[in-house]
Protein backbone atom coordinates (compact mmCIF):
# COMPACT_ATOMS: atom_id res chain seq x y z
CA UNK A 1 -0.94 0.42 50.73
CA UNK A 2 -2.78 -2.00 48.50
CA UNK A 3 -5.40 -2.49 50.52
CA UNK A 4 -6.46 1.39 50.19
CA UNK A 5 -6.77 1.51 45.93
CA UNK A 6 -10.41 1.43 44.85
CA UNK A 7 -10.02 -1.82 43.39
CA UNK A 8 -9.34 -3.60 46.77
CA UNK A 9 -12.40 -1.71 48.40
CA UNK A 10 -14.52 -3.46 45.41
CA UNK A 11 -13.23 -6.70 45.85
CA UNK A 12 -13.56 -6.51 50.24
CA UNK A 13 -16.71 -4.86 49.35
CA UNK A 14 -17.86 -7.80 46.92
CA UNK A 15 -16.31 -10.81 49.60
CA UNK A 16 -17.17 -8.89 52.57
CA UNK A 17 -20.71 -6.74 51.38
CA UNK A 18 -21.18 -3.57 53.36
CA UNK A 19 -24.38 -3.92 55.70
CA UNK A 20 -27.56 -1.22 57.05
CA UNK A 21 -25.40 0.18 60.90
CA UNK A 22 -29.17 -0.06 61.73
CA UNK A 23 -30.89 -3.39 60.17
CA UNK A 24 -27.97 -4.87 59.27
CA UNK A 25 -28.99 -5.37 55.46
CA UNK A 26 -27.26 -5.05 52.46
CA UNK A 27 -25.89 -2.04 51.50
CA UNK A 28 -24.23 -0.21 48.17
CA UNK A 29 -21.66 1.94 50.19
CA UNK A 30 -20.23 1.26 53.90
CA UNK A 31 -20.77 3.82 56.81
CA UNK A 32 -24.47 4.57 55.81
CA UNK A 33 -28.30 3.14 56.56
CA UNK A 34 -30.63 1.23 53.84
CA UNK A 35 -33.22 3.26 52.14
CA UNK A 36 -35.30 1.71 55.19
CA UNK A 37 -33.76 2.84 57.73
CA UNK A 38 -32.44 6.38 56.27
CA UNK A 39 -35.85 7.99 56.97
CA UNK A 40 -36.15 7.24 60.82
CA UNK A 41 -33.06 9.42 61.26
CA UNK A 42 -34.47 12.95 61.99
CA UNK A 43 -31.74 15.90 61.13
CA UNK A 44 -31.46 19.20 62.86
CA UNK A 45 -32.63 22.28 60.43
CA UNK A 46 -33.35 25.95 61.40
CA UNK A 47 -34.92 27.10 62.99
CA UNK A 48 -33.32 26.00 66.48
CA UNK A 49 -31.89 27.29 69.51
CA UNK A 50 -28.75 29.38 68.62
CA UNK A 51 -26.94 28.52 71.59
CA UNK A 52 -28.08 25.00 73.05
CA UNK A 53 -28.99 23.86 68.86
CA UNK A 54 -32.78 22.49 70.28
CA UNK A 55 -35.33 22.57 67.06
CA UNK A 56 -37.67 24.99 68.02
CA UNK A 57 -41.40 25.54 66.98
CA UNK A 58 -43.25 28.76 65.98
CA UNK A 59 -40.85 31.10 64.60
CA UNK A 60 -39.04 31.17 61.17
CA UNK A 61 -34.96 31.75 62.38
CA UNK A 62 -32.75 30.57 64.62
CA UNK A 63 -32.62 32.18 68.00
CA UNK A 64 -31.86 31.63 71.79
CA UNK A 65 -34.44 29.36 73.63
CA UNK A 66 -36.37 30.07 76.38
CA UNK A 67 -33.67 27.67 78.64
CA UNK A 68 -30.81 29.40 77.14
CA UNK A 69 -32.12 32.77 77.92
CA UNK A 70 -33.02 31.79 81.99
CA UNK A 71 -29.91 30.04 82.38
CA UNK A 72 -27.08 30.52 79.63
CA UNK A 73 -24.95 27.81 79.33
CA UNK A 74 -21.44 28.46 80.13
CA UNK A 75 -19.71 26.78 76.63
CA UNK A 76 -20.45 29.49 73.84
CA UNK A 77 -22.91 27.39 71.47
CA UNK A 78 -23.70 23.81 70.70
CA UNK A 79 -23.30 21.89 67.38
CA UNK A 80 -25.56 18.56 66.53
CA UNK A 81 -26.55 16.88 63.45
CA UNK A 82 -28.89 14.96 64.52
CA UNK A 83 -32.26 14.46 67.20
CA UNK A 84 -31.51 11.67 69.64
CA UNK A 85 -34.71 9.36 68.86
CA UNK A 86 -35.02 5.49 68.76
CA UNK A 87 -32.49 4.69 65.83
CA UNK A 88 -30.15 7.29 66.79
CA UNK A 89 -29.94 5.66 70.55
CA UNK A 90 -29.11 2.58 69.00
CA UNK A 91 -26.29 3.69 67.08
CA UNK A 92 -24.76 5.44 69.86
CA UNK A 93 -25.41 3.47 72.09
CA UNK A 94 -23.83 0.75 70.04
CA UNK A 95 -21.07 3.04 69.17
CA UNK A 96 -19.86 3.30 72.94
CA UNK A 97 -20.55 -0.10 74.41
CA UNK A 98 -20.22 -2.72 71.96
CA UNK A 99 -17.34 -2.35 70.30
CA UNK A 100 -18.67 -0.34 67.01
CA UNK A 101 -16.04 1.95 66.34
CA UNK A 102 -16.32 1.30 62.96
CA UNK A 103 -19.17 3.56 62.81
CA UNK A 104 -17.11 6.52 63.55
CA UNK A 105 -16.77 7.24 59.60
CA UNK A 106 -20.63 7.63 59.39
CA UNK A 107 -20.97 9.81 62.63
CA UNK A 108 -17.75 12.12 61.51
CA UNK A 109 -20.04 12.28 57.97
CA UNK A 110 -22.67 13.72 59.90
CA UNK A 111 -20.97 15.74 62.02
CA UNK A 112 -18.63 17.58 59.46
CA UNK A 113 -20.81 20.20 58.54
CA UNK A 114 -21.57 21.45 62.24
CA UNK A 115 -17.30 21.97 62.99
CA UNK A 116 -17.16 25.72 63.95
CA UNK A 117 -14.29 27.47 61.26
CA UNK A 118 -12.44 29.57 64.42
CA UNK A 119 -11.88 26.15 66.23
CA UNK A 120 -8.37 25.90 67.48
CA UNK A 121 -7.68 22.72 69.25
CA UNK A 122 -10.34 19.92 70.15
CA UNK A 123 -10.89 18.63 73.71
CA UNK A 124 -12.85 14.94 74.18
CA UNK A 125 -15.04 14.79 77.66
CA UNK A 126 -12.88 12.26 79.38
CA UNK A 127 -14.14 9.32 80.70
CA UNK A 128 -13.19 8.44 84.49
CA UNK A 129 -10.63 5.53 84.59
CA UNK A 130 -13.04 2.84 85.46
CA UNK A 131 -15.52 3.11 83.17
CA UNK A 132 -12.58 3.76 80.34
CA UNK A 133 -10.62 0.24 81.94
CA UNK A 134 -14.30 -1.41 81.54
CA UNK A 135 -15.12 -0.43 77.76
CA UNK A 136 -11.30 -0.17 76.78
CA UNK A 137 -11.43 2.99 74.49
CA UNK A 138 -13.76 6.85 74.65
CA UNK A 139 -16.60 7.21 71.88
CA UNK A 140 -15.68 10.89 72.36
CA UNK A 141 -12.01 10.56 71.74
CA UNK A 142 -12.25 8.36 69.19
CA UNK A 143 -14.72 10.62 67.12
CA UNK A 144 -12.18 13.31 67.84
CA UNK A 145 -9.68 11.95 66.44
CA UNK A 146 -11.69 11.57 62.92
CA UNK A 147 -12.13 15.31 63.36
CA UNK A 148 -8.80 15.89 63.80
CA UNK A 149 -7.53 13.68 61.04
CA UNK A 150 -9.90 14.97 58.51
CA UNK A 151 -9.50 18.58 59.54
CA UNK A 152 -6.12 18.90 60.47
CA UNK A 153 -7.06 20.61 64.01
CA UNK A 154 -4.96 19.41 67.11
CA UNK A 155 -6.66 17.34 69.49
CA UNK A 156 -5.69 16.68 72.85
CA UNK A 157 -7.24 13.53 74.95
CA UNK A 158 -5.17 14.45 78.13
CA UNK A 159 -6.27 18.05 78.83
CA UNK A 160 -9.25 16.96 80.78
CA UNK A 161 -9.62 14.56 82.99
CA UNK A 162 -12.63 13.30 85.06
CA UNK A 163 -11.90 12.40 88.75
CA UNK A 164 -15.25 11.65 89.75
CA UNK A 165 -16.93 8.81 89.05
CA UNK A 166 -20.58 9.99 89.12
CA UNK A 167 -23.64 7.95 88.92
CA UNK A 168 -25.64 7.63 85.74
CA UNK A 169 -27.21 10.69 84.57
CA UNK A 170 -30.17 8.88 82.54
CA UNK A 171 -33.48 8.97 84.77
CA UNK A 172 -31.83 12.58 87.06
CA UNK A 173 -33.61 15.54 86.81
CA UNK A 174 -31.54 18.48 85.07
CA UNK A 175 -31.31 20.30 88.65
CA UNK A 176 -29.47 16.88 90.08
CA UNK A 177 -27.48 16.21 86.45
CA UNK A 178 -25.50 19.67 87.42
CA UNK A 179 -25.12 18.56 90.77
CA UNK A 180 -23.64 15.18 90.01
CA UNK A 181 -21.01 16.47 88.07
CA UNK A 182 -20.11 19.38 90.60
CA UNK A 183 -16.15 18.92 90.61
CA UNK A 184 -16.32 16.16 88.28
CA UNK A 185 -13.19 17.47 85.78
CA UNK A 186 -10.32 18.93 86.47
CA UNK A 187 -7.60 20.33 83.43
CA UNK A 188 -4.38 19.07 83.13
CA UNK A 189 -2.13 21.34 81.19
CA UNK A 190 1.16 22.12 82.54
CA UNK A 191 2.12 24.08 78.97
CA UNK A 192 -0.53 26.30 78.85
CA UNK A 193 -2.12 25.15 75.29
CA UNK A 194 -5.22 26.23 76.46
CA UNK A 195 -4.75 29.92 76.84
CA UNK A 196 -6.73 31.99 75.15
CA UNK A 197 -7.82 29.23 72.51
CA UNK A 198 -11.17 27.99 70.81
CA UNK A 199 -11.99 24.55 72.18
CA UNK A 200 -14.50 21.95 70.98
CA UNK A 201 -15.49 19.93 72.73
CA UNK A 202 -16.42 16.64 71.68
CA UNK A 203 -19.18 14.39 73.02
CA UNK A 204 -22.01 11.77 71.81
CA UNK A 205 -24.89 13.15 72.71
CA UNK A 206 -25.92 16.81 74.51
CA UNK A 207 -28.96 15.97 76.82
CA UNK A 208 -29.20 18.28 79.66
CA UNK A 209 -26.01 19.95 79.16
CA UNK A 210 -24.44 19.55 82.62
CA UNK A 211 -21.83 17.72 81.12
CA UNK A 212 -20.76 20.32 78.91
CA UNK A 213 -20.82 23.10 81.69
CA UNK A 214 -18.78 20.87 83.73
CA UNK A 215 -15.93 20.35 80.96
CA UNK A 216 -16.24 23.73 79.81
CA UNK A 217 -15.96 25.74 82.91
CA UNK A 218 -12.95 23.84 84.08
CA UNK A 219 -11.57 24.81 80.69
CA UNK A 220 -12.56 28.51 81.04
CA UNK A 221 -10.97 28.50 84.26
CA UNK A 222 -7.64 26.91 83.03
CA UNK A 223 -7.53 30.05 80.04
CA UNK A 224 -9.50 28.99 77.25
CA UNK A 225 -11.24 31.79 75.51
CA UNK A 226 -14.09 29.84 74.36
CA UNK A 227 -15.83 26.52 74.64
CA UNK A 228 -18.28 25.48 71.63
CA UNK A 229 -19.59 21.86 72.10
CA UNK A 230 -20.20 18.84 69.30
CA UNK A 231 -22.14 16.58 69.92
CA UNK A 232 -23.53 13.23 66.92
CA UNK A 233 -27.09 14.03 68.41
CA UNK A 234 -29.41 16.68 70.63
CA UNK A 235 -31.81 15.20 72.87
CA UNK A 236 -35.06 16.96 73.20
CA UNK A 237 -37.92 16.47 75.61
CA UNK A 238 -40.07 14.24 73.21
CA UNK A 239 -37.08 12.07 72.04
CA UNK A 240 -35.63 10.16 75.24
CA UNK A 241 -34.00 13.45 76.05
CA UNK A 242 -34.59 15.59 79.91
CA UNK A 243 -33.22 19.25 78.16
């Protein structure tokens, strides 16, 4: 199409200037932040947790936390470019409730780099029909769906699906997030895609991680051979986040 030749993009780009996702302000390229607002974002490095992907302090390489080593998550190992602080809430957060889907190119730019290379199909966490009818699409899905397009991986919306609608996790300690989502998901796959495949699954942001053990043990049970998690940010204990 017309519309997709470089020259176009410079004329939209010239009528229609690409703005800050944070501050709004002028920007040279679309899907990014102004030199303002690019340092508040904080990016996970090593070392971190190798399984739950929490920065960690004191040593020099990546290795299990102390969390992870008490109680082992049940997906395989989690994936996150980025802490969940201030600037990163209000992305997300505008990502999933306000209609900003067109930040999905800047979040799948992020997230590229953390896509395990043995993935075979990718799995959104579902939202439950109300909350889906009341926001009218799934952050999770549609970042999925960049993934998929972009990597040429399958992805399959439909293979879970959440049939409890369960109270907010936000201010729940990490003992009552499990227990909120306790028969939460259930797997619909009547042709057996799942068996004995790599799954990622897709999320916004990994807080506690009772989410993740939710959607990945009902895809464990249903035949998958392993459940890695991606997630656009990792929420630690002195960044909004209750790991």
């Amino acid at each position: 199409m017309i519309f997709n030749t470089p020259a176009a993009q410079a004329v939209i780009n010239f009528l229609l200037p690409p703005q800050c996702a944070l501050c709004r302000e002028i920007t040279k390229e679309p899907y990014t932040l102004c030199s303002d607002c690019w340092p508040k974002l904080r990016f996970i490095t090593s070392p971190k947790c190798s399984v739950c992907c929490v920065p960690l302090d004191d040593v020099d390489h990546d290795m299990p936390c102390t969390d992870c080593l008490k109680h082992p998550p049940v997906f395989s190992k989690a994936y996150a470019p980025l802490i969940y602080n201030d600037s990163v809430k209000k992305l997300v957060l505008r990502y999933k409730n306000y209609d900003g889907l067109h930040l999905g190119p800047m979040f799948f730019g992020w997230t590229q780099r953390c896509i395990p290379n043995d993935t075979n199909i990718i799995v959104p966490v579902p939202l439950h029909w109300w909350r889906f009818f009341t926001r009218q699409y799934n952050q999770a899905t549609e970042l999925g769906k960049l993934i998929a397009k972009h990597t040429n991986l399958a992805i399959n919306p439909n293979l879970l699906k959440r049939v409890k609608s369960t109270a907010s996790q936000g201010h729940k300690t990490k003992l009552l997030r499990y227990e909120n989502l306790k028969d939460a998901f259930i797997v619909m796959d009547t042709k057996n895609i799942l068996q004995k495949v790599n799954v990622l699954l897709i999320d916004d942001v990994l807080t506690s991680g009772a989410t993740a053990n939710a959607c990945a043990q009902a895809l464990l049970n249903a035949g998958a051979a392993r459940v890695d998690v991606l997630t656009i940010a990792r929420a630690v204990k002195d960044n909004n986040g209750t790991p």
